[in-house]
Structure formats: C-alpha cells, structure tokens
PDB file of N, CA and C in Angstrom:
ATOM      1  N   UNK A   1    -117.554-199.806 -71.538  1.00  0.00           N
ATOM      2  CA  UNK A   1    -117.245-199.582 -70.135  1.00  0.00           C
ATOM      3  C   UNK A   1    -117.349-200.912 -69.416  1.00  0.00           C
ATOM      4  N   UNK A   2    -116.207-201.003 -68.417  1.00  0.00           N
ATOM      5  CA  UNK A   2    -116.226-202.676 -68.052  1.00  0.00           C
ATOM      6  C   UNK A   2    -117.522-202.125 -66.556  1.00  0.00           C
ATOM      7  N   UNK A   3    -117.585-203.730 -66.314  1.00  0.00           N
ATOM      8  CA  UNK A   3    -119.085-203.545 -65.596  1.00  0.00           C
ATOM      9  C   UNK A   3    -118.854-203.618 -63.960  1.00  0.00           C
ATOM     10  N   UNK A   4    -117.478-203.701 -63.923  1.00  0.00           N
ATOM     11  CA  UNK A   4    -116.566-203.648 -62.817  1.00  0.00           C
ATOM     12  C   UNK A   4    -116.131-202.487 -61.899  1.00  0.00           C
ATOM     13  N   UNK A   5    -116.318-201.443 -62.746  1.00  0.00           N
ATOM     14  CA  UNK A   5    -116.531-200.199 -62.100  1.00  0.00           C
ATOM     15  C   UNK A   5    -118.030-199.511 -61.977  1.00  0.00           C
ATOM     16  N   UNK A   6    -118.979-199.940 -62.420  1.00  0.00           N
ATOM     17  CA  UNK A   6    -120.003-200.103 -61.484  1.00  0.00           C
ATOM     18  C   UNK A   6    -120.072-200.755 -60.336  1.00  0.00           C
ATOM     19  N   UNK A   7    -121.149-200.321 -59.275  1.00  0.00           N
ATOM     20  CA  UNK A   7    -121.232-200.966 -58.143  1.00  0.00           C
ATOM     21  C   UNK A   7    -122.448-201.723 -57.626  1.00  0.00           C
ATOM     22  N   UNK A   8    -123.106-201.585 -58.900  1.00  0.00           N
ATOM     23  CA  UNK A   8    -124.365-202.414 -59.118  1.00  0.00           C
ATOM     24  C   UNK A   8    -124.900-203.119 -60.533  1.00  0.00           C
ATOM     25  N   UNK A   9    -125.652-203.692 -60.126  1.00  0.00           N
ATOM     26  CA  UNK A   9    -126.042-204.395 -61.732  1.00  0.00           C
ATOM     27  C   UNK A   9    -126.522-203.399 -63.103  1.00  0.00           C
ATOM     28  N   UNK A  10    -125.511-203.297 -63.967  1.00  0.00           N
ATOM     29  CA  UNK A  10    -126.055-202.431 -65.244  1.00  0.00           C
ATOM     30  C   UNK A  10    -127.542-202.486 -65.472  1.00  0.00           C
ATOM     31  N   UNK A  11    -128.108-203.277 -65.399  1.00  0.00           N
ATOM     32  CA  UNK A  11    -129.325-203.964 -65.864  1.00  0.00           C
ATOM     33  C   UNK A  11    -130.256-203.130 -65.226  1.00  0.00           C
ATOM     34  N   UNK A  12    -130.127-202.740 -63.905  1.00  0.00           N
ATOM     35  CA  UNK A  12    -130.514-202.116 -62.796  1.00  0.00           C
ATOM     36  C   UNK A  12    -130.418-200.466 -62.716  1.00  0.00           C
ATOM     37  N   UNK A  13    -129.829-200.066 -63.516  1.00  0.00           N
ATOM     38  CA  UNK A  13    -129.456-198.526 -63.525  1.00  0.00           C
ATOM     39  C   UNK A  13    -129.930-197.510 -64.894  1.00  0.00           C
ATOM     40  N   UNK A  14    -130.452-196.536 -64.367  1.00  0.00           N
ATOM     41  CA  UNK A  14    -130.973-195.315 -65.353  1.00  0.00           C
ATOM     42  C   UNK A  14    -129.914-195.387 -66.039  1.00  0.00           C
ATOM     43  N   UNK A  15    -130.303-195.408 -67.892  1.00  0.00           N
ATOM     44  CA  UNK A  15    -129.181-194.867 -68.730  1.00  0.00           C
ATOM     45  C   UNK A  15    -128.478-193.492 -68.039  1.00  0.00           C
ATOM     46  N   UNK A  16    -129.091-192.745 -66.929  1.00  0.00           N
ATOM     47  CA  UNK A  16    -128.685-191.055 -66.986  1.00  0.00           C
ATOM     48  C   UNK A  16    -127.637-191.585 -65.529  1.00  0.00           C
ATOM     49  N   UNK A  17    -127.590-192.661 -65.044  1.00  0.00           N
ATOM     50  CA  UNK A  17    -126.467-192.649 -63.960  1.00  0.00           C
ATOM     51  C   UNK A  17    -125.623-193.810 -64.839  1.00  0.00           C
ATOM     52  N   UNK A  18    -125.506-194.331 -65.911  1.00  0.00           N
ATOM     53  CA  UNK A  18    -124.602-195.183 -66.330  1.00  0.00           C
ATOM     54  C   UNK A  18    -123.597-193.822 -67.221  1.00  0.00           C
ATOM     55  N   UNK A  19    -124.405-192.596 -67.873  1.00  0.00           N
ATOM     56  CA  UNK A  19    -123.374-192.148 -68.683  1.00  0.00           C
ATOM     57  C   UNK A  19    -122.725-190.935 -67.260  1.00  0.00           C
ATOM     58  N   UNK A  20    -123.446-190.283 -66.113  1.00  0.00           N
ATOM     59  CA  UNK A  20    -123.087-189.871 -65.309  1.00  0.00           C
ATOM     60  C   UNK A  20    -121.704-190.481 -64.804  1.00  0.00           C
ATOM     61  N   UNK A  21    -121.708-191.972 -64.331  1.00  0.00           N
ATOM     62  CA  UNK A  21    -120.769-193.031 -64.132  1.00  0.00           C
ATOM     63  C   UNK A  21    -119.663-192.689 -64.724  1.00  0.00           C
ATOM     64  N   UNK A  22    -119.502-192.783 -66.305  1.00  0.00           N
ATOM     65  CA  UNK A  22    -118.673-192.427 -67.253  1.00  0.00           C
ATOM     66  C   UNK A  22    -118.070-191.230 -67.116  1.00  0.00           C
ATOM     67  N   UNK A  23    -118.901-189.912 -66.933  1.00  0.00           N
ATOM     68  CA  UNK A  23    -118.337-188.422 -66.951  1.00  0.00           C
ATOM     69  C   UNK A  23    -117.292-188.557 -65.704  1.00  0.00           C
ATOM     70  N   UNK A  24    -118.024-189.179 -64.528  1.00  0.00           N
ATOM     71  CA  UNK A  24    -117.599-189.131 -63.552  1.00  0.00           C
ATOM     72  C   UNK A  24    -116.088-190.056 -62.897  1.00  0.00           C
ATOM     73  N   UNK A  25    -115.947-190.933 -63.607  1.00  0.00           N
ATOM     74  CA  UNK A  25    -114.373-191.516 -64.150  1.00  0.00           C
ATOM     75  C   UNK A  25    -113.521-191.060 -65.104  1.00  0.00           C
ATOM     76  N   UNK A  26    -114.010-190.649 -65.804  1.00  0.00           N
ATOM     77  CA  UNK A  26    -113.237-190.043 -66.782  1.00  0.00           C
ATOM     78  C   UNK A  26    -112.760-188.594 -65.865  1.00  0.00           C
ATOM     79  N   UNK A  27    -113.558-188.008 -65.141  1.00  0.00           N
ATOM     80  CA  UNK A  27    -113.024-186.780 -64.590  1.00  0.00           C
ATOM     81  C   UNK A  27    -111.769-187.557 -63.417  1.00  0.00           C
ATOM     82  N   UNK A  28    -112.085-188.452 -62.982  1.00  0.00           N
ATOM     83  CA  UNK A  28    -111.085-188.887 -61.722  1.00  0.00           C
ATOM     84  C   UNK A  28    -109.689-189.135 -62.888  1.00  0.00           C
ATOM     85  N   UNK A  29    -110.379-189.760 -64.006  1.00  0.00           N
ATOM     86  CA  UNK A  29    -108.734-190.252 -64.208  1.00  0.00           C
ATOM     87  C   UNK A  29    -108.109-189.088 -64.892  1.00  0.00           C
ATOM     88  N   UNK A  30    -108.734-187.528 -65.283  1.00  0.00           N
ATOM     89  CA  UNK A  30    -108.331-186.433 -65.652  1.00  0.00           C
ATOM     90  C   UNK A  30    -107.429-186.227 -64.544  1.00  0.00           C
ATOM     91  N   UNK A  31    -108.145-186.318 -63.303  1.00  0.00           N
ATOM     92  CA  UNK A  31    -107.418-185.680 -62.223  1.00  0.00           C
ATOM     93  C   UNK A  31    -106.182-186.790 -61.711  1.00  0.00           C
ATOM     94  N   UNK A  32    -106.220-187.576 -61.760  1.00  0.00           N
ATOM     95  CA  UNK A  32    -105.211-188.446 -61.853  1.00  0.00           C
ATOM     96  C   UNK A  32    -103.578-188.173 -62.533  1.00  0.00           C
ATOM     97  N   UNK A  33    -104.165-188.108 -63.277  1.00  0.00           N
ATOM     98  CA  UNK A  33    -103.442-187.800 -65.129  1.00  0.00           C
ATOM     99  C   UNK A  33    -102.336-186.139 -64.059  1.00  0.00           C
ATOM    100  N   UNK A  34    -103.524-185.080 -64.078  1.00  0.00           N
ATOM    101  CA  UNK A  34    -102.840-183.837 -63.593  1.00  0.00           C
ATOM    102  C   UNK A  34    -101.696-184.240 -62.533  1.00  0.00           C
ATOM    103  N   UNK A  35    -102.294-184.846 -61.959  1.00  0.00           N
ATOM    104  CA  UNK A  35    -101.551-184.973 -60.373  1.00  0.00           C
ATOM    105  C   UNK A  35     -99.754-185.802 -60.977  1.00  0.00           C
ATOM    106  N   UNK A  36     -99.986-186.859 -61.768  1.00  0.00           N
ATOM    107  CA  UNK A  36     -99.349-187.517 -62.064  1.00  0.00           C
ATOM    108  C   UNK A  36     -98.361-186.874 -63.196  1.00  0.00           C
ATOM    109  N   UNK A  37     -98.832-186.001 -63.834  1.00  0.00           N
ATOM    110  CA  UNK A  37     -97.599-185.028 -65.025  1.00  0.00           C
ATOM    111  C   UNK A  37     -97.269-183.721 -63.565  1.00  0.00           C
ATOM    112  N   UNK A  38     -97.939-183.526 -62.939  1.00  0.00           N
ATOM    113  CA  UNK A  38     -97.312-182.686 -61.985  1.00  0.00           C
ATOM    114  C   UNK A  38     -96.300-183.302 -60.991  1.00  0.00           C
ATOM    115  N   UNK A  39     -96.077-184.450 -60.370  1.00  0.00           N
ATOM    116  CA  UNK A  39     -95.539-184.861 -59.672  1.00  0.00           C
ATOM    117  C   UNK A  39     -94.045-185.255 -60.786  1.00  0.00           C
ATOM    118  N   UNK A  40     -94.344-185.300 -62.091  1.00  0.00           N
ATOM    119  CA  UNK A  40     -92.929-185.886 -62.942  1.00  0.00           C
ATOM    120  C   UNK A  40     -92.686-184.774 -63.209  1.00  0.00           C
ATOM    121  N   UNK A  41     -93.175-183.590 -63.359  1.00  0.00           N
ATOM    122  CA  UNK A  41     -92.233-182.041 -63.569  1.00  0.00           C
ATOM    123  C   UNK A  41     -91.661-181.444 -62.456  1.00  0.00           C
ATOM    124  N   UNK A  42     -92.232-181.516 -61.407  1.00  0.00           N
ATOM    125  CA  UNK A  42     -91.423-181.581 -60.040  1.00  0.00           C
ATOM    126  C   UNK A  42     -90.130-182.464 -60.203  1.00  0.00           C
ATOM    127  N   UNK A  43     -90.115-183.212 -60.463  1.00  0.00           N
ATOM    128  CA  UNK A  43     -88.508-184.430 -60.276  1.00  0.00           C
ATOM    129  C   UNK A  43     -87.807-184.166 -61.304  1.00  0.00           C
ATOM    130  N   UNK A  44     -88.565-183.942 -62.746  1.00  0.00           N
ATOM    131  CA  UNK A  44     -87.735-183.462 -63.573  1.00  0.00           C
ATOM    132  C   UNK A  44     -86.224-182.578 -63.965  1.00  0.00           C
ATOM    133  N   UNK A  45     -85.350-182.835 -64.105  1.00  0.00           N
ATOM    134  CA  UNK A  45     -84.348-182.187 -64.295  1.00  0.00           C
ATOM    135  C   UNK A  45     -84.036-181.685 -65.854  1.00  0.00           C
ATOM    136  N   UNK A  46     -84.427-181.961 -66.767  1.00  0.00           N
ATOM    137  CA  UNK A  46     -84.194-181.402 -67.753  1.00  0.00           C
ATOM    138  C   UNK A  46     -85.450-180.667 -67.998  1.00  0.00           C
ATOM    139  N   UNK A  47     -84.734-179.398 -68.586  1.00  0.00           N
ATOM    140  CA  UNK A  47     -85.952-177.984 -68.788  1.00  0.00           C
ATOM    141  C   UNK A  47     -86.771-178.332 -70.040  1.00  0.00           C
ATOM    142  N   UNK A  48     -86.554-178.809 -71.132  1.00  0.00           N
ATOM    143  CA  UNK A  48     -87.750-178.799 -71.895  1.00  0.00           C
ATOM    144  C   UNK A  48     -88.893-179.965 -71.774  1.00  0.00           C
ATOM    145  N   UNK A  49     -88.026-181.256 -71.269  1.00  0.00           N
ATOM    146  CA  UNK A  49     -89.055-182.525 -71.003  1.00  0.00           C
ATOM    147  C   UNK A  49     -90.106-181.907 -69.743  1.00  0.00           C
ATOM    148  N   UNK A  50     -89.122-181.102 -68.946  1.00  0.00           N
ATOM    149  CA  UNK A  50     -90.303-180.469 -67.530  1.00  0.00           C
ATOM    150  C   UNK A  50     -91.357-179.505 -68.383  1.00  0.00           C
ATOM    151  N   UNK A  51     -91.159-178.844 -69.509  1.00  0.00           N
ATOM    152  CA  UNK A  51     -91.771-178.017 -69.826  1.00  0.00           C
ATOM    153  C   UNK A  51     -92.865-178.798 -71.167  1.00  0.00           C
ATOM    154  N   UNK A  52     -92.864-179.495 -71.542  1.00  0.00           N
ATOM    155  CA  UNK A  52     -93.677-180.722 -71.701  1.00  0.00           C
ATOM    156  C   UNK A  52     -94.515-181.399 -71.244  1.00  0.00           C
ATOM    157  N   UNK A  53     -93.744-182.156 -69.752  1.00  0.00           N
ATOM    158  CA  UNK A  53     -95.098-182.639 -68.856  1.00  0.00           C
ATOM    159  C   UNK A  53     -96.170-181.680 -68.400  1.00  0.00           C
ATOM    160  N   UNK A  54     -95.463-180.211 -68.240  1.00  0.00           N
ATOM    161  CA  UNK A  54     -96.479-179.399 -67.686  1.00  0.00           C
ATOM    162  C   UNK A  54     -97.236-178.731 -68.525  1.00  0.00           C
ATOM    163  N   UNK A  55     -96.504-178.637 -70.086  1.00  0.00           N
ATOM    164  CA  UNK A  55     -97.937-178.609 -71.263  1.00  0.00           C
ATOM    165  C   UNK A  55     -99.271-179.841 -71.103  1.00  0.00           C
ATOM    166  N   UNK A  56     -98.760-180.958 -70.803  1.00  0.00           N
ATOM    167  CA  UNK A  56     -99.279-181.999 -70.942  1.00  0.00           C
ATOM    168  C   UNK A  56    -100.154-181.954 -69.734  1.00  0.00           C
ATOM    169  N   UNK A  57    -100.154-181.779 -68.044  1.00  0.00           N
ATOM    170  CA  UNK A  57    -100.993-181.331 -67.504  1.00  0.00           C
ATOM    171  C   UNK A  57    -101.730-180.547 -67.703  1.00  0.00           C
ATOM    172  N   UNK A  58    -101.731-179.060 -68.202  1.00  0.00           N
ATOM    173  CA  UNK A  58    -102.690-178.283 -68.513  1.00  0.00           C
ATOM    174  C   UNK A  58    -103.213-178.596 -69.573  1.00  0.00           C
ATOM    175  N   UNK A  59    -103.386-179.607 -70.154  1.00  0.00           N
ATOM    176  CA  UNK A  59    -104.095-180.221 -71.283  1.00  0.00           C
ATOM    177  C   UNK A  59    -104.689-181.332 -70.629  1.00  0.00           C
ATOM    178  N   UNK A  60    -104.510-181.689 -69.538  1.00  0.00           N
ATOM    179  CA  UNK A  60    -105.431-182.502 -68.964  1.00  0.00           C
ATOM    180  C   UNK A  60    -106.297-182.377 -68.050  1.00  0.00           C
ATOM    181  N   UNK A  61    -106.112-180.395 -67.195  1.00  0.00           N
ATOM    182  CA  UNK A  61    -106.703-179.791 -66.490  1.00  0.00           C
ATOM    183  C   UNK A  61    -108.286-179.462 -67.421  1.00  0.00           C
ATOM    184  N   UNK A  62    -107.345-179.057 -68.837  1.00  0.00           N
ATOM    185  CA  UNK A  62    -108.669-178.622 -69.530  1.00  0.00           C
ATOM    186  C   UNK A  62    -109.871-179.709 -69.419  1.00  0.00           C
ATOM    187  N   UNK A  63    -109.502-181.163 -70.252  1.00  0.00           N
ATOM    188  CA  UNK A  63    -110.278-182.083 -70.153  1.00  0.00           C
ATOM    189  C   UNK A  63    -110.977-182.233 -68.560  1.00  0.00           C
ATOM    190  N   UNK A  64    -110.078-181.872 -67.796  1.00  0.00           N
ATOM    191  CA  UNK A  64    -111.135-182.029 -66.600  1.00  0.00           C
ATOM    192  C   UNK A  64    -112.013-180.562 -66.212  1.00  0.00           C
ATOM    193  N   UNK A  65    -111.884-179.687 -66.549  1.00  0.00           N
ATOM    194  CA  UNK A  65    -113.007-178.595 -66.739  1.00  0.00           C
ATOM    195  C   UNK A  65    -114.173-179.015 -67.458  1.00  0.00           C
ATOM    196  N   UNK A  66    -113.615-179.558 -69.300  1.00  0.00           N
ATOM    197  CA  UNK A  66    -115.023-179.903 -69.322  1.00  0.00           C
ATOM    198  C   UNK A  66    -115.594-180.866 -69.037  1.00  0.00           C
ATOM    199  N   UNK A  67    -115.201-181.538 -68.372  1.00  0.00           N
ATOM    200  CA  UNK A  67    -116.053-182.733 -67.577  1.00  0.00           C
ATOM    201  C   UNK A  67    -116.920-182.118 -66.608  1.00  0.00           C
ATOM    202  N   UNK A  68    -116.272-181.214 -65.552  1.00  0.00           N
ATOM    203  CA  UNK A  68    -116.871-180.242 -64.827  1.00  0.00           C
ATOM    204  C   UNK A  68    -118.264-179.725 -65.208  1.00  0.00           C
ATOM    205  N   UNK A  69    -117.601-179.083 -66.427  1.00  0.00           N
ATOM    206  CA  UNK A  69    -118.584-178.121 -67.333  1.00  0.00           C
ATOM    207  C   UNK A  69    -119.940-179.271 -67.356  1.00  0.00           C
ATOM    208  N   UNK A  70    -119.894-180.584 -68.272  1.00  0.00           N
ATOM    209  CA  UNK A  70    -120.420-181.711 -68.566  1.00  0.00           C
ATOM    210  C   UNK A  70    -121.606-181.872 -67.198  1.00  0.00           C
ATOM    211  N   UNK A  71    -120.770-182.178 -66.202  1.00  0.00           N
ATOM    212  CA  UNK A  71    -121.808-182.708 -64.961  1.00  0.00           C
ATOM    213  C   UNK A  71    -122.645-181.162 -64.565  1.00  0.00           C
ATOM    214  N   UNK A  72    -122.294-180.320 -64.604  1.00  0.00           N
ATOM    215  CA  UNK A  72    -122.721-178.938 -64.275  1.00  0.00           C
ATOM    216  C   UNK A  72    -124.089-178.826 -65.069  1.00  0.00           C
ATOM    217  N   UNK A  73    -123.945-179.383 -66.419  1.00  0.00           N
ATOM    218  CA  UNK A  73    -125.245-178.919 -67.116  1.00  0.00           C
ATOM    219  C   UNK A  73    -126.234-179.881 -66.991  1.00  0.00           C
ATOM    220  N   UNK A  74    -126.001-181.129 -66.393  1.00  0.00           N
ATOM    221  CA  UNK A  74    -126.328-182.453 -66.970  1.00  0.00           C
ATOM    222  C   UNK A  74    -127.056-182.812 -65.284  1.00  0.00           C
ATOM    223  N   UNK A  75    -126.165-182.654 -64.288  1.00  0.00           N
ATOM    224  CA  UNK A  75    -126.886-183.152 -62.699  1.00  0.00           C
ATOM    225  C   UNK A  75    -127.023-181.971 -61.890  1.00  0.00           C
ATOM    226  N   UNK A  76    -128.270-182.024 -61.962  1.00  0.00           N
ATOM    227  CA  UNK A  76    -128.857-180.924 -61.443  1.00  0.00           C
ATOM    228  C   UNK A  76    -128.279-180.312 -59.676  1.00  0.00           C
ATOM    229  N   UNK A  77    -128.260-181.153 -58.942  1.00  0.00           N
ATOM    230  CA  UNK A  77    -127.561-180.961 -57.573  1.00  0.00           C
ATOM    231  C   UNK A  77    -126.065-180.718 -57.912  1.00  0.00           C
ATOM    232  N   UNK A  78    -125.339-180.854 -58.902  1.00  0.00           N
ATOM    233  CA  UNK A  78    -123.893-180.733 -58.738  1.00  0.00           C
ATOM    234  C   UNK A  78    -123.860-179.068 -59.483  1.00  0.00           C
ATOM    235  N   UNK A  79    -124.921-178.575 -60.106  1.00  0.00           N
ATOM    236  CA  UNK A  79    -124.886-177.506 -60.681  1.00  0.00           C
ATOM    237  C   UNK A  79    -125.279-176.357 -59.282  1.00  0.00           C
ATOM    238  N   UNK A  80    -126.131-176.906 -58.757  1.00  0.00           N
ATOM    239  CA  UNK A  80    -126.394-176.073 -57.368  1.00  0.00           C
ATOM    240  C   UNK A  80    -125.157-176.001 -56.719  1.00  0.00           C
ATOM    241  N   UNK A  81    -124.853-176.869 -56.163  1.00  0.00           N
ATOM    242  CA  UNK A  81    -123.297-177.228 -55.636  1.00  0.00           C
ATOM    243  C   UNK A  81    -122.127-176.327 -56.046  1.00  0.00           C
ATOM    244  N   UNK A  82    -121.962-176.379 -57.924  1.00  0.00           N
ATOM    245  CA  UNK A  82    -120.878-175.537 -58.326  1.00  0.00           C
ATOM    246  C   UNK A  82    -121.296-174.284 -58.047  1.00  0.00           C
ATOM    247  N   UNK A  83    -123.038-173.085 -58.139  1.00  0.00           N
ATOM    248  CA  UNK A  83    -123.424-172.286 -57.716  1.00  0.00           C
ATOM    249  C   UNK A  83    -123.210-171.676 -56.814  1.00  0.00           C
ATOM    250  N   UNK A  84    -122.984-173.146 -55.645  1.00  0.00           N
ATOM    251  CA  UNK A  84    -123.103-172.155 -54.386  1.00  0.00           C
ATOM    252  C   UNK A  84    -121.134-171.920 -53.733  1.00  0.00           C
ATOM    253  N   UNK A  85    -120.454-172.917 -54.212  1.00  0.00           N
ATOM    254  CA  UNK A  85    -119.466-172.534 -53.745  1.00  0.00           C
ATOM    255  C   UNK A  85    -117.859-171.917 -54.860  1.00  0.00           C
ATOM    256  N   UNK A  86    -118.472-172.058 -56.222  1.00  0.00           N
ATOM    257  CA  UNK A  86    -117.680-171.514 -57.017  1.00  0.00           C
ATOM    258  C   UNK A  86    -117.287-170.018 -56.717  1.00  0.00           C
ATOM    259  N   UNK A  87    -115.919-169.883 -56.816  1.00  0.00           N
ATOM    260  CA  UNK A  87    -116.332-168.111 -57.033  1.00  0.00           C
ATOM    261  C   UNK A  87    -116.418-167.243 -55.335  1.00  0.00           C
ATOM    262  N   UNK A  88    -117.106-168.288 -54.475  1.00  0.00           N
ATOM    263  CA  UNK A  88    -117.621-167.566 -53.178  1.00  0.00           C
ATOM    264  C   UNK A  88    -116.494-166.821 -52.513  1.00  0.00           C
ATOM    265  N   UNK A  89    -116.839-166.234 -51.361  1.00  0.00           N
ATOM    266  CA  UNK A  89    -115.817-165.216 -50.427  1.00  0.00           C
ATOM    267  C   UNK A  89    -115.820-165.968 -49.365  1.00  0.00           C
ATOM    268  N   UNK A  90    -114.959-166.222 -48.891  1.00  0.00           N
ATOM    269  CA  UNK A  90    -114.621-166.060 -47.608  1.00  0.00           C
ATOM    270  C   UNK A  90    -114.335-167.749 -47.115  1.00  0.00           C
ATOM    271  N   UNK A  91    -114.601-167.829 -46.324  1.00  0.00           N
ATOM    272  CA  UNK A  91    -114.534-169.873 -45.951  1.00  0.00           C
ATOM    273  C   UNK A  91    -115.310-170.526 -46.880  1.00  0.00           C
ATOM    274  N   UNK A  92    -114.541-171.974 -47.148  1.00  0.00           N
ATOM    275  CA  UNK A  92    -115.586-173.017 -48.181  1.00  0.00           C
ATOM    276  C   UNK A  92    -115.879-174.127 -47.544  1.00  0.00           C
ATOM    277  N   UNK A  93    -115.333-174.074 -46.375  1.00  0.00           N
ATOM    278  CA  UNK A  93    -116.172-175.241 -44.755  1.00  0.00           C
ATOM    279  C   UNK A  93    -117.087-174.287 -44.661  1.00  0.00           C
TER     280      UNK A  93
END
C-alpha cells in the first residue's frame, strides 16, 4: 500500500487503522468500479457488451458488500451504524 494514501505517518498508526485504511479503499474503489460499469451500460448500444458491463458491475457490487460485511465485523461503531439504519422504516435523515 503506497504511503500516499495515508494521511499520516505509517509509523504512527495502529496496525487495526492501517488494515481498516485498506478495507476502506478498496470499498471506494468497489464503488467506483460500480458507478463506472454502470455509467458504460447506460451509453452502451450493443446488447450483449451492455449485458456484460452489467454482469461486471454486479460482480463488483458483491465485492463491495463484502467489504461492508468486513468493516461490520471488524469496527465496532460502523457495526452500530449498519444496526441502526440498515433495514429501518421510515426516514434515514
């Protein structure tokens, strides 16, 4: 992992927020990834390459679930967090 996407000195940080760090990029560039095979099946004009990219997003939705899954078991406040508003009724403001 380059030391560039930290925002502080490695040297300086709990092994448990350097691999957090990691889960937690890897989920952005999951979501990245989605956004980005979704925006090329939208423009797409041919039916099986569209039906491709959008295999290829939901194969990158998955990877970002279990990343989800990952921080859920692993940081304790983001598991409260998914608790309290996963699933809920009504407004999520």
């Amino acid at each position: 992992m380059s030391n560039e996407d930290l925002h502080e000195p490695r040297e300086r940080l709990a092994d448990e927020t350097v691999t957090t760090h990691q889960a937690i990029v890897s989920l952005m560039e999951e979501l990245q990834a989605i956004d980005t095979y979704r925006q090329r099946a939208d423009d797409c004009d041919d039916a099986q390459l569209k039906a491709v990219l959008v295999r290829s997003m939901n194969d990158e939705m998955e990877h970002a679930a279990m990343l989800v899954e990952w921080l859920r078991r692993n940081v304790g406040e983001f598991a409260t967090q998914l608790d309290k508003f996963l699933k809920c009724e009504g407004s999520i403001a």
